[in-house]
C-alpha atoms as a PDB file:
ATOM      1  CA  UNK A   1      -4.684 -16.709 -13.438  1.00  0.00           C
ATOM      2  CA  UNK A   2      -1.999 -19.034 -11.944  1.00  0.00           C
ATOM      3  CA  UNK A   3       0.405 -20.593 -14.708  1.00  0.00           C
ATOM      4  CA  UNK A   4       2.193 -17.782 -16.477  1.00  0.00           C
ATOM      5  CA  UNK A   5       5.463 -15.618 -15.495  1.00  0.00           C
ATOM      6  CA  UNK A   6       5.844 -12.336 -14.058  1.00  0.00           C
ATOM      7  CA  UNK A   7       7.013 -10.757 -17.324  1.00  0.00           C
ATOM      8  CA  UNK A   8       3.931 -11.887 -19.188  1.00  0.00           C
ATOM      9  CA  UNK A   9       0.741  -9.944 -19.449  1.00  0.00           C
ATOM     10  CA  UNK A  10      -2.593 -11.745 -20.546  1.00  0.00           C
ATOM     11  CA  UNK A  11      -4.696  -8.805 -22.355  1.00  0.00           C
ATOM     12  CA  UNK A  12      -8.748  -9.332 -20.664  1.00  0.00           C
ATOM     13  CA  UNK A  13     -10.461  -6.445 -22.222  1.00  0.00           C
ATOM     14  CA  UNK A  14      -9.897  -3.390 -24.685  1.00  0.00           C
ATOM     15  CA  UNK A  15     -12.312  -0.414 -25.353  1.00  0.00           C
ATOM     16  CA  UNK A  16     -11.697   2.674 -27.385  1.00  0.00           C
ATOM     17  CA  UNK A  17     -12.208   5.922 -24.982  1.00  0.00           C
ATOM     18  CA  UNK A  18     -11.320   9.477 -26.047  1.00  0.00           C
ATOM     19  CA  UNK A  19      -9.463   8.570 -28.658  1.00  0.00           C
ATOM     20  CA  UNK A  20      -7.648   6.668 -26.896  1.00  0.00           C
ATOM     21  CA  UNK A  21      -7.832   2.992 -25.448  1.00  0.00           C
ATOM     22  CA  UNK A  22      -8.539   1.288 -21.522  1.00  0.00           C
ATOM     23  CA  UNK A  23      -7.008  -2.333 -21.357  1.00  0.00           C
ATOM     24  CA  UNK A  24      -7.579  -4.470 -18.157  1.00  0.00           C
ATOM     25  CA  UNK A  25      -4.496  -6.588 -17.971  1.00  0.00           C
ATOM     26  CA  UNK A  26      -3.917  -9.761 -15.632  1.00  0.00           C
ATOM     27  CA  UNK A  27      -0.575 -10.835 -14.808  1.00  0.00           C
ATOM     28  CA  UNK A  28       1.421 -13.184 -12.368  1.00  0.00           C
ATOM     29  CA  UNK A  29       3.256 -10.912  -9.618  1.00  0.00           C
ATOM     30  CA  UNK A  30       6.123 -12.487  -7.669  1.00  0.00           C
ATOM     31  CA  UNK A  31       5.005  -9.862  -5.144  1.00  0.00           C
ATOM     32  CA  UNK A  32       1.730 -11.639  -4.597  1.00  0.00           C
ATOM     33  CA  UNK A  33       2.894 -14.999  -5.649  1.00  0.00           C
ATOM     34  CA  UNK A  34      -0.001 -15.378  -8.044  1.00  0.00           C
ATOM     35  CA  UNK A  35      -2.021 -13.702 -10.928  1.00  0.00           C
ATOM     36  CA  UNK A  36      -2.998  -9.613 -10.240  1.00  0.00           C
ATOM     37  CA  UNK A  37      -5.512  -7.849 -12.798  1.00  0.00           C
ATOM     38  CA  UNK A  38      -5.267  -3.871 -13.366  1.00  0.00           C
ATOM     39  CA  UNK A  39      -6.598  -1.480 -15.725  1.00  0.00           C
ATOM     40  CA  UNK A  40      -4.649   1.246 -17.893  1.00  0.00           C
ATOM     41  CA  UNK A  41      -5.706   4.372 -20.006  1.00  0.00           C
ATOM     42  CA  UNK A  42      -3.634   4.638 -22.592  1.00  0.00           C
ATOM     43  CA  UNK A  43      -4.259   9.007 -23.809  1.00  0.00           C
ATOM     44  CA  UNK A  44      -4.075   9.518 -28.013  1.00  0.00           C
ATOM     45  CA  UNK A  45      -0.925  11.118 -26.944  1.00  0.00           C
ATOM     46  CA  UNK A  46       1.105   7.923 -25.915  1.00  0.00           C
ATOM     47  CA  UNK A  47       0.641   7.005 -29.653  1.00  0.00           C
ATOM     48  CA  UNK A  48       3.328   9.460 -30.152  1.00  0.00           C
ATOM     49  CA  UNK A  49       5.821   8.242 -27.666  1.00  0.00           C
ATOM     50  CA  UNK A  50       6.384   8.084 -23.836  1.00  0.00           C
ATOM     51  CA  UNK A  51       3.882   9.767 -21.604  1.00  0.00           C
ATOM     52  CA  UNK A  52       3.337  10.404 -17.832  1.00  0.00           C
ATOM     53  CA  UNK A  53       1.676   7.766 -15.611  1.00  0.00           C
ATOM     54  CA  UNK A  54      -0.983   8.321 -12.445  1.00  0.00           C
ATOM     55  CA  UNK A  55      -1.319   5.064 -10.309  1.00  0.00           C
ATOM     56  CA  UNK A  56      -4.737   4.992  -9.199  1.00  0.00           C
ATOM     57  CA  UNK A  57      -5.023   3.559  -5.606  1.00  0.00           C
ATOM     58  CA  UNK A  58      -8.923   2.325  -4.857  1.00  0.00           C
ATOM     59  CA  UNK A  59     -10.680   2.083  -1.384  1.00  0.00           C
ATOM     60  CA  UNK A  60     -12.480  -0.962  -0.039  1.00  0.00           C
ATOM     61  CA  UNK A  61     -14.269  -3.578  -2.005  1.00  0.00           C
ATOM     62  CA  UNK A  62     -13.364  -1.568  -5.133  1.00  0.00           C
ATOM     63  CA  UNK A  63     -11.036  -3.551  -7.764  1.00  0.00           C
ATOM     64  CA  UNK A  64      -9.069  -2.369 -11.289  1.00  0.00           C
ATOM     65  CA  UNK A  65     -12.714  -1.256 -12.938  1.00  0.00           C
ATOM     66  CA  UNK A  66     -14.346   1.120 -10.341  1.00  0.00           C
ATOM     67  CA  UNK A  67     -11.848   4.509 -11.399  1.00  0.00           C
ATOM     68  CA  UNK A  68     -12.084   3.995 -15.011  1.00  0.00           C
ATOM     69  CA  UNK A  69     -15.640   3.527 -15.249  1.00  0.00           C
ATOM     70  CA  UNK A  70     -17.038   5.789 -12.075  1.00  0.00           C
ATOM     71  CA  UNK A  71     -14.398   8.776 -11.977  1.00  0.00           C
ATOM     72  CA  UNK A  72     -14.924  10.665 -15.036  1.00  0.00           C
ATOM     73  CA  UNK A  73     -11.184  10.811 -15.339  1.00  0.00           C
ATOM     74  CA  UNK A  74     -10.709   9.312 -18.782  1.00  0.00           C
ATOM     75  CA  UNK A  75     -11.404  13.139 -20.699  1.00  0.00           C
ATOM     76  CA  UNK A  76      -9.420  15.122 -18.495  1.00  0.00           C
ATOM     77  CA  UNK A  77      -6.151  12.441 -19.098  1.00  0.00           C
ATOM     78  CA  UNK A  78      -7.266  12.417 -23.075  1.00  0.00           C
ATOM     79  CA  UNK A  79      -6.673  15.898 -22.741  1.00  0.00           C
ATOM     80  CA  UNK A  80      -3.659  16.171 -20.728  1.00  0.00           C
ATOM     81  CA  UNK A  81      -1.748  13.502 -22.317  1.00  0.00           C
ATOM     82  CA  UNK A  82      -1.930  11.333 -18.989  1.00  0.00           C
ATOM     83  CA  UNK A  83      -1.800   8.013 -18.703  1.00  0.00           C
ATOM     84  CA  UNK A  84      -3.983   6.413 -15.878  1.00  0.00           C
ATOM     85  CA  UNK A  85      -3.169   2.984 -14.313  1.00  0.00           C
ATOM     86  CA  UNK A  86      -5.421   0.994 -11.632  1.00  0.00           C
ATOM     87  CA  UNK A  87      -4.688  -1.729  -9.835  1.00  0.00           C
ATOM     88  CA  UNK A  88      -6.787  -4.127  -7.777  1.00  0.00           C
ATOM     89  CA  UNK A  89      -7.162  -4.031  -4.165  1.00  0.00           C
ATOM     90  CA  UNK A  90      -6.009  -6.648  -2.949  1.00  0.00           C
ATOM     91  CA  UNK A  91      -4.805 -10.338  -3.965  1.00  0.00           C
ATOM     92  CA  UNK A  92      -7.910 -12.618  -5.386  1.00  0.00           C
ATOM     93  CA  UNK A  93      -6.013 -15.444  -7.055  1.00  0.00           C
ATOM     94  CA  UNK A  94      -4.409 -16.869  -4.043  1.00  0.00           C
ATOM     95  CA  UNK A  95      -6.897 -17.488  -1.344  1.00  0.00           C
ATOM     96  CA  UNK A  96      -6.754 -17.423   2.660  1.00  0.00           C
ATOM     97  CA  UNK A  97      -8.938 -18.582   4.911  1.00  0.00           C
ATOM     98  CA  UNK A  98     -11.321 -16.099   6.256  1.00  0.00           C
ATOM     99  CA  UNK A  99     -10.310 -13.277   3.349  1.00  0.00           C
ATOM    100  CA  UNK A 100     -14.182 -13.134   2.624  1.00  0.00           C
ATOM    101  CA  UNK A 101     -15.431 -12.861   5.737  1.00  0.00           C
ATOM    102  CA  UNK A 102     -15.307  -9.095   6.377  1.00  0.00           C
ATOM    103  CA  UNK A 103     -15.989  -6.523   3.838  1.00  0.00           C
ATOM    104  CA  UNK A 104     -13.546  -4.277   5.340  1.00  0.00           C
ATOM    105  CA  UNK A 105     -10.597  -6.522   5.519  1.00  0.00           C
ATOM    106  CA  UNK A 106      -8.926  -9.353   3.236  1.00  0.00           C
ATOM    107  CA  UNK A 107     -10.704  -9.905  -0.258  1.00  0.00           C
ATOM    108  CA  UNK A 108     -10.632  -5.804  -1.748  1.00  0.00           C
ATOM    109  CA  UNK A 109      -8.929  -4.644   1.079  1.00  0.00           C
ATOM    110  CA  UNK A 110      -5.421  -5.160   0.769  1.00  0.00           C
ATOM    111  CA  UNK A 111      -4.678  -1.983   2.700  1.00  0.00           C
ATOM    112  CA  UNK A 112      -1.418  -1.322   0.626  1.00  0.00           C
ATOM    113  CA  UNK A 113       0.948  -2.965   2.912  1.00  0.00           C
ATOM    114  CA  UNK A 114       3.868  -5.764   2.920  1.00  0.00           C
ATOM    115  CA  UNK A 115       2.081  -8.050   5.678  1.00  0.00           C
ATOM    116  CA  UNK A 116       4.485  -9.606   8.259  1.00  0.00           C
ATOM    117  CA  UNK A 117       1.776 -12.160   9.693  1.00  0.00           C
ATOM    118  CA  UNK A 118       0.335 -15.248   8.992  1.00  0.00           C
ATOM    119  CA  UNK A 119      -1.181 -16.358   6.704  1.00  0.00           C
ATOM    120  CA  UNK A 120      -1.425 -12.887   5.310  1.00  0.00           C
ATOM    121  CA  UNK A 121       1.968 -12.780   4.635  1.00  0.00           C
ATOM    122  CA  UNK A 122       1.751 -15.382   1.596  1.00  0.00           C
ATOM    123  CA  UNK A 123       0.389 -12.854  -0.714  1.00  0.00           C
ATOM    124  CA  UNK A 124      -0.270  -9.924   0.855  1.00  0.00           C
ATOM    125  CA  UNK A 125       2.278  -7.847  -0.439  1.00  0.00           C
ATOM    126  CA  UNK A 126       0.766  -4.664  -1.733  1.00  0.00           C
ATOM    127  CA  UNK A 127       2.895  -2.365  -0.540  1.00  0.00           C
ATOM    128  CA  UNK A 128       5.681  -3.494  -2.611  1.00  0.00           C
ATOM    129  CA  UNK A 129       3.251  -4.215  -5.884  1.00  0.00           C
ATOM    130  CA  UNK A 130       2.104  -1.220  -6.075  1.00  0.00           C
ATOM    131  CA  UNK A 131       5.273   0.704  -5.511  1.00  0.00           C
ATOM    132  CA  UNK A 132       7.793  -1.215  -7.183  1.00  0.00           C
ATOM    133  CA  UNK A 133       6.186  -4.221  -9.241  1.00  0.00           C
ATOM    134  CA  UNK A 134       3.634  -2.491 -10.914  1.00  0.00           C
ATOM    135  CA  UNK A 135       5.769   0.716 -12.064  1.00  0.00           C
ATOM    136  CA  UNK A 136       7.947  -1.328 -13.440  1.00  0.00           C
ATOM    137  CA  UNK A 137       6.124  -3.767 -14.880  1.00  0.00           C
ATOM    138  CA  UNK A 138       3.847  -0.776 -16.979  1.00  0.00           C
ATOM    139  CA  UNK A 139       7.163   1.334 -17.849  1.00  0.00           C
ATOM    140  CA  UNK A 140       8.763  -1.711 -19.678  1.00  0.00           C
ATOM    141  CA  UNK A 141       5.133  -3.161 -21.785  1.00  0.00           C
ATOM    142  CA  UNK A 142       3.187   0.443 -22.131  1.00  0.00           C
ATOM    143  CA  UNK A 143       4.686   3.972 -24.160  1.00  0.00           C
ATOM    144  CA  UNK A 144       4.611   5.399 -20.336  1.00  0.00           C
ATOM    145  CA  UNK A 145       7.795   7.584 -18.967  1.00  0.00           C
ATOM    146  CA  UNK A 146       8.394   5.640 -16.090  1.00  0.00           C
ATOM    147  CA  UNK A 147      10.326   8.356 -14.252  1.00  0.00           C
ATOM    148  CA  UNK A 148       7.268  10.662 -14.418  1.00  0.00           C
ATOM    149  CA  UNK A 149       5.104   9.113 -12.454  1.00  0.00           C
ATOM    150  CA  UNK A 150       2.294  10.593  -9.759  1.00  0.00           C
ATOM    151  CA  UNK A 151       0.076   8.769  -7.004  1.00  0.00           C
ATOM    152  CA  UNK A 152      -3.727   9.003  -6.186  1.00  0.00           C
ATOM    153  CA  UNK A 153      -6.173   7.188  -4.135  1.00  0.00           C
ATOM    154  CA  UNK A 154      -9.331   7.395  -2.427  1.00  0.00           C
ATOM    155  CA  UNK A 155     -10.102   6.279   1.162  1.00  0.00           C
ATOM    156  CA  UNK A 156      -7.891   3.020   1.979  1.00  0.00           C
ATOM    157  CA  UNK A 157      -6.307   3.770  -1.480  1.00  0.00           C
ATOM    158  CA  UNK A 158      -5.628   7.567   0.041  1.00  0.00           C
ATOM    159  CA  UNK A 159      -3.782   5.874   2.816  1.00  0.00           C
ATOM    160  CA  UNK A 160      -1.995   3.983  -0.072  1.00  0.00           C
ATOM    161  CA  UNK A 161      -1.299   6.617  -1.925  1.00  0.00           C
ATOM    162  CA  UNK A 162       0.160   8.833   0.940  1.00  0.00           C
ATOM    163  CA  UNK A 163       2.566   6.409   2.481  1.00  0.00           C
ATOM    164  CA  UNK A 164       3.681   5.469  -1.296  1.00  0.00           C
ATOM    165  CA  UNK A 165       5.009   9.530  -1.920  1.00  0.00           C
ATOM    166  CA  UNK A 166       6.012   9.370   1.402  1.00  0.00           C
ATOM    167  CA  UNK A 167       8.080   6.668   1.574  1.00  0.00           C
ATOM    168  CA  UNK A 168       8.971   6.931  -2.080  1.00  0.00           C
ATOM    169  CA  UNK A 169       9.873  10.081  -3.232  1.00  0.00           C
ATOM    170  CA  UNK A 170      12.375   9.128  -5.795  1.00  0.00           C
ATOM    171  CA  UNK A 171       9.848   7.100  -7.590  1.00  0.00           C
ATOM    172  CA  UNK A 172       6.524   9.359  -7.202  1.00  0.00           C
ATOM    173  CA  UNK A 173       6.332  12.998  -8.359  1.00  0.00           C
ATOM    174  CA  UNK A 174       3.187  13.742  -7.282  1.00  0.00           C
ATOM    175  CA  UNK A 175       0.564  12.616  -4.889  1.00  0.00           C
ATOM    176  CA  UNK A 176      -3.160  13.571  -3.866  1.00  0.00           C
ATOM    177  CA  UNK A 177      -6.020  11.921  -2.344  1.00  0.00           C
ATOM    178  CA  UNK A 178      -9.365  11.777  -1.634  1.00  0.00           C
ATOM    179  CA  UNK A 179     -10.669  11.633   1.711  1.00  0.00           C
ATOM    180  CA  UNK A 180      -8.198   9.271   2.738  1.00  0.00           C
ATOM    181  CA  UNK A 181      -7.320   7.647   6.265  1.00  0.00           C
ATOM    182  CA  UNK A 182      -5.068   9.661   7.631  1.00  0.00           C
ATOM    183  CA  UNK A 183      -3.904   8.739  10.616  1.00  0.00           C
ATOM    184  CA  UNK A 184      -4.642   4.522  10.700  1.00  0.00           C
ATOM    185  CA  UNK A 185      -3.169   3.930  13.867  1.00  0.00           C
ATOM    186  CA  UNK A 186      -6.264   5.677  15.254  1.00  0.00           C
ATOM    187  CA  UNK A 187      -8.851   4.615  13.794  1.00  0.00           C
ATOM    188  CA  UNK A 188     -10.943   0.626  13.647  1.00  0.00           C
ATOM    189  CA  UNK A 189     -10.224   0.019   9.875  1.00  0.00           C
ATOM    190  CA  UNK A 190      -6.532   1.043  10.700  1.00  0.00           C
ATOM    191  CA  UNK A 191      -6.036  -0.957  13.316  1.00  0.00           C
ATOM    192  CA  UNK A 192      -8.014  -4.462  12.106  1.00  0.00           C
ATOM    193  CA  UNK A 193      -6.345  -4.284   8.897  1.00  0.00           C
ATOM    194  CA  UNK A 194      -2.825  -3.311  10.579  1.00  0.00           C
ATOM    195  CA  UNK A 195      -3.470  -5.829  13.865  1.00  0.00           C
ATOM    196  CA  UNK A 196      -4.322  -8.504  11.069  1.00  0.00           C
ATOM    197  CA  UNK A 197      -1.376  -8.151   8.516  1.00  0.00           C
ATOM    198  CA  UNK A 198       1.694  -6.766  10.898  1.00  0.00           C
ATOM    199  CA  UNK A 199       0.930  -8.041  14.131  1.00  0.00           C
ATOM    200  CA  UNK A 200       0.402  -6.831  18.151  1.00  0.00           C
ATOM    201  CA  UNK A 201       3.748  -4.088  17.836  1.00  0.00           C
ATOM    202  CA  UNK A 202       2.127  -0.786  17.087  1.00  0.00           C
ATOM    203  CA  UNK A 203       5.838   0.309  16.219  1.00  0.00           C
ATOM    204  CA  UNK A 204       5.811  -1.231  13.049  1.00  0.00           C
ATOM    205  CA  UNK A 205       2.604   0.275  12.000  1.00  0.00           C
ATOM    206  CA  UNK A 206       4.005   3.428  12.137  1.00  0.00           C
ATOM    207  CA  UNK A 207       5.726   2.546   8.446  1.00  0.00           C
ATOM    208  CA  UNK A 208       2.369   2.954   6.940  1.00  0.00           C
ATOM    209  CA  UNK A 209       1.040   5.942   9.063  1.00  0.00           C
ATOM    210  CA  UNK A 210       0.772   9.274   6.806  1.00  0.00           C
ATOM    211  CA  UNK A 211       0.884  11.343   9.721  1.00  0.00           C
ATOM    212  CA  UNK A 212       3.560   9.244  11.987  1.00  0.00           C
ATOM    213  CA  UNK A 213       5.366   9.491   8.792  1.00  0.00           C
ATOM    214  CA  UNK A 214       5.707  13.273   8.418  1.00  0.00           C
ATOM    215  CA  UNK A 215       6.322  13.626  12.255  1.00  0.00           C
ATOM    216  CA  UNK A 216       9.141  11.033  11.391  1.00  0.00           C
ATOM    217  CA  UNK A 217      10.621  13.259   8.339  1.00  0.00           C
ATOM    218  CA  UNK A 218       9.527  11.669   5.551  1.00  0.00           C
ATOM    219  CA  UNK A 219       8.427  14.188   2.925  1.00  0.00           C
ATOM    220  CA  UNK A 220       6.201  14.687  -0.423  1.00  0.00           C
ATOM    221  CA  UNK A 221       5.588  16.965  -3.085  1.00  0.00           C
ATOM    222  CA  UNK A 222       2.791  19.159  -2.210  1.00  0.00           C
ATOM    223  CA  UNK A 223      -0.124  17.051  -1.111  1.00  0.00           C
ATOM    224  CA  UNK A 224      -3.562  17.926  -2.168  1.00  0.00           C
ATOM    225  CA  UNK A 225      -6.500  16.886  -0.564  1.00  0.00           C
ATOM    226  CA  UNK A 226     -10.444  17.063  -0.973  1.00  0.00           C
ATOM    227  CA  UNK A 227     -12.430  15.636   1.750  1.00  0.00           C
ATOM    228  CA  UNK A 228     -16.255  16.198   2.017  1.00  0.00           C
ATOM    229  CA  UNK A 229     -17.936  17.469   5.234  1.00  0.00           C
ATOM    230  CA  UNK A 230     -20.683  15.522   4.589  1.00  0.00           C
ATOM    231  CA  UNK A 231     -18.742  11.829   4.377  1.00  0.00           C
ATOM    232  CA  UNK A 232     -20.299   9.401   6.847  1.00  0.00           C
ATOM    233  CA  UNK A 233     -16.520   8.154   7.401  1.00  0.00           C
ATOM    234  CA  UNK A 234     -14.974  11.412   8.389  1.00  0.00           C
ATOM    235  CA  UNK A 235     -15.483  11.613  11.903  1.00  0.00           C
ATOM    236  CA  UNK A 236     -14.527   7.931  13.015  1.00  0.00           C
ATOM    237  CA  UNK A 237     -12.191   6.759   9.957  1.00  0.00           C
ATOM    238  CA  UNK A 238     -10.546   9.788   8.201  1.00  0.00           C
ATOM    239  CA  UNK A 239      -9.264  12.208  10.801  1.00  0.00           C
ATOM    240  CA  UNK A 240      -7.826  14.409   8.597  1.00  0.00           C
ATOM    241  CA  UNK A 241      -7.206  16.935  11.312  1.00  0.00           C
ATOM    242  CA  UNK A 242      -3.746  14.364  12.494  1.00  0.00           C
ATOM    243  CA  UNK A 243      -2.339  15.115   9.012  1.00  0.00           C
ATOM    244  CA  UNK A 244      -3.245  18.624   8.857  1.00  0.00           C
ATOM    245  CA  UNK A 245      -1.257  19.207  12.462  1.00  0.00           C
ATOM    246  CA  UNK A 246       1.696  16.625  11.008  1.00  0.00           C
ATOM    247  CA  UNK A 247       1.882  18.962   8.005  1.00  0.00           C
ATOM    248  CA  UNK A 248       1.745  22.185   9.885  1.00  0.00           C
ATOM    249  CA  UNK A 249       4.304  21.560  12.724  1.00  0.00           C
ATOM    250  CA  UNK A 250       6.857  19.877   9.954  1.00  0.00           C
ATOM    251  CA  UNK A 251       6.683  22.271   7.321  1.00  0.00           C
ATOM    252  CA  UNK A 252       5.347  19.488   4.534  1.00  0.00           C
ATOM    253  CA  UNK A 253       3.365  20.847   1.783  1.00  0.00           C
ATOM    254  CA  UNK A 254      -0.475  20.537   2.081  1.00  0.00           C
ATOM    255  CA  UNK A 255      -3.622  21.799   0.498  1.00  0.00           C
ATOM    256  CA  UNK A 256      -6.489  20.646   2.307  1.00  0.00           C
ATOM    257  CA  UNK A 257      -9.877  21.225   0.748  1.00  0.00           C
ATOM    258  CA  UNK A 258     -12.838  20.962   2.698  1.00  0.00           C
ATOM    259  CA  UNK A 259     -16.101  20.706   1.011  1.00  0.00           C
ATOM    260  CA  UNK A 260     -19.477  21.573   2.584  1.00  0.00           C
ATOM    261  CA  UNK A 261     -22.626  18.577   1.569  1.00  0.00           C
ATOM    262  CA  UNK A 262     -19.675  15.646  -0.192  1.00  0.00           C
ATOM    263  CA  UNK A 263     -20.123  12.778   0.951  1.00  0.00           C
ATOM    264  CA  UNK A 264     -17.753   9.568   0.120  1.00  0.00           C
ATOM    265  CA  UNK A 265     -18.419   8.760  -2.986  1.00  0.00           C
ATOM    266  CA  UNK A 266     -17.240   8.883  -6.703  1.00  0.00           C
ATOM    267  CA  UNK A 267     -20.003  11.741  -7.218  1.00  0.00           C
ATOM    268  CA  UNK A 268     -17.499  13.797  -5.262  1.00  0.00           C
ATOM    269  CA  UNK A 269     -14.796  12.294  -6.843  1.00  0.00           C
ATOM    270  CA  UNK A 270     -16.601  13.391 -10.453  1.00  0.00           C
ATOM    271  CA  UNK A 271     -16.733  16.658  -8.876  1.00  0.00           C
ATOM    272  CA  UNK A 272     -13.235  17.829  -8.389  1.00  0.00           C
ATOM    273  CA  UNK A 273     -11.072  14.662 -10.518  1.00  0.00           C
ATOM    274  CA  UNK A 274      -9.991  17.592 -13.122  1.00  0.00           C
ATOM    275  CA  UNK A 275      -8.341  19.501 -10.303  1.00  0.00           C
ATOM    276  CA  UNK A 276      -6.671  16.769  -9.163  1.00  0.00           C
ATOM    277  CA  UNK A 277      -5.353  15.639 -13.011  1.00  0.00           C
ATOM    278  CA  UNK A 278      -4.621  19.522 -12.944  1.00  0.00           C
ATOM    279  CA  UNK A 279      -2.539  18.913 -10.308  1.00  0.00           C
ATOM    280  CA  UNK A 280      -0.718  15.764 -11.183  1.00  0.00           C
ATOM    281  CA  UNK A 281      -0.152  17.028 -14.789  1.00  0.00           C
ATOM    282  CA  UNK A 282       1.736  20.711 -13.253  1.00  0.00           C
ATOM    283  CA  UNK A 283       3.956  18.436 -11.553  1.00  0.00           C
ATOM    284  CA  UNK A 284       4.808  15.529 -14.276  1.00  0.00           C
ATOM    285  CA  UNK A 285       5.113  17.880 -17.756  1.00  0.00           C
ATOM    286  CA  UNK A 286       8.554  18.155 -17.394  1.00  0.00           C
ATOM    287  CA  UNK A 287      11.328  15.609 -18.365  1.00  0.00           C
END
């Protein structure tokens, strides 16, 4: 994907959904310093003019295809007039050595932050894609109102999602997640991914902490949450709990939904994905 500009887009794939259309788009980001792929539902309503956006953040391994096609999203946007946009998770044009070698870190693990360290930080720059690149980049090629625009993400892409509301709430209306990490200062895909890309100074982790965050005043829109009980990851990975206790002793807006037999997966994202577009729409209908 090397060889074209940051202002052009290179079309991949187009299919018809719901009367409306999903494109998967590559383009060269000056954040990453090389070519970046994403996918982006396009509702019958943007046909008409402008509509609202949700950025899609995905967990580990996953890439610009997994929300589109293992969601069920694409109806309840159709209806709602929504536009849907997914990026990948992580760089895979510019290589690094060793970015394969763990399927929790490097290659589909970006871990939506600006890394600091080498060699990571020749590429690595997620953070800043999906915050300011990408937004931008869909609100001047796509009929999208780029100043209503929500957040959502799964797992690592619920840690994304979180610190992007956070730390952004000019830019990002609305935010929810799905059991995302919480708190990854405290927990081993936290830390690897965070010892790896911003070095030894557990200081400036804290940036991309949800729950440091909140203790730190940052605020959000209210902040909806499903997490199953039954998610092999909840116990040693998720910790909900920290940003429950964060939310509680500062006053920031949460509703935290606990579910009894969900596991991790996109079946329990199938489950409750309409709430959450419920949720994301409430907040982004008005101009």
């Amino acid at each position: 994907m090397t060889g074209f500009g940051s202002d052009r887009l290179r079309l991949e794939r187009s299919n018809r959904c719901y009367g409306g259309s999903v494109g998967v788009y590559a383009h060269g980001s000056s954040e990453i310093g090389g070519g970046m792929r994403f996918s982006i539902y396009l509702p019958p309503a943007a046909d008409r003019g402008p509509v609202p956006a949700l950025l899609y953040l995905a967990g580990l391994t996953c890439n610009e295809d997994t929300f589109m096609t293992k969601a069920g999203a694409i109806p309840h946007a159709a209806a709602a007039g929504l536009a849907l946009v997914a990026p990948d998770t992580s760089p895979r044009d510019r290589r690094h050595p060793g970015d394969d070698a763990d399927w929790d870190f490097g290659l589909g693990a970006g871990f939506y932050v600006d890394a600091t360290q080498a060699p990571w930080r020749d590429g690595y720059r997620m953070y800043s894609y999906v915050t300011q690149e990408l937004p931008a980049l869909i609100a001047a090629n796509f009929p999208v109102d780029g100043q209503r625009l929500g957040v959502l993400g799964h797992s690592m892409g619920g840690h994304g999602a979180l610190v992007a509301a956070l730390r952004n709430p000019q830019r990002f209306r609305s935010v929810s997640a799905f059991a995302p990490i919480c708190a990854p200062m405290g927990c081993p895909w936290g830390e690897k991914a965070f010892s790896n890309y911003l070095g030894p100074d557990r200081d400036a982790w804290r940036a991309y902490d949800a729950a440091e965050l909140i203790r730190a005043g940052a605020r959000a829109p209210e902040i909806l949450i499903d997490q199953g009980e039954a998610d092999q990851f909840l116990e040693t990975q998720l910790h909900p709990h920290l940003l429950e206790e964060a939310c509680r002793e500062t006053g920031q807006p949460l509703q935290l939904r606990r579910h009894p037999g969900y596991d991790h997966s996109y079946y329990f994202i199938q489950t409750f994905i309409a709430d959450h577009l419920r949720h994301h729409s409430r907040a982004l209908s008005n101009r």
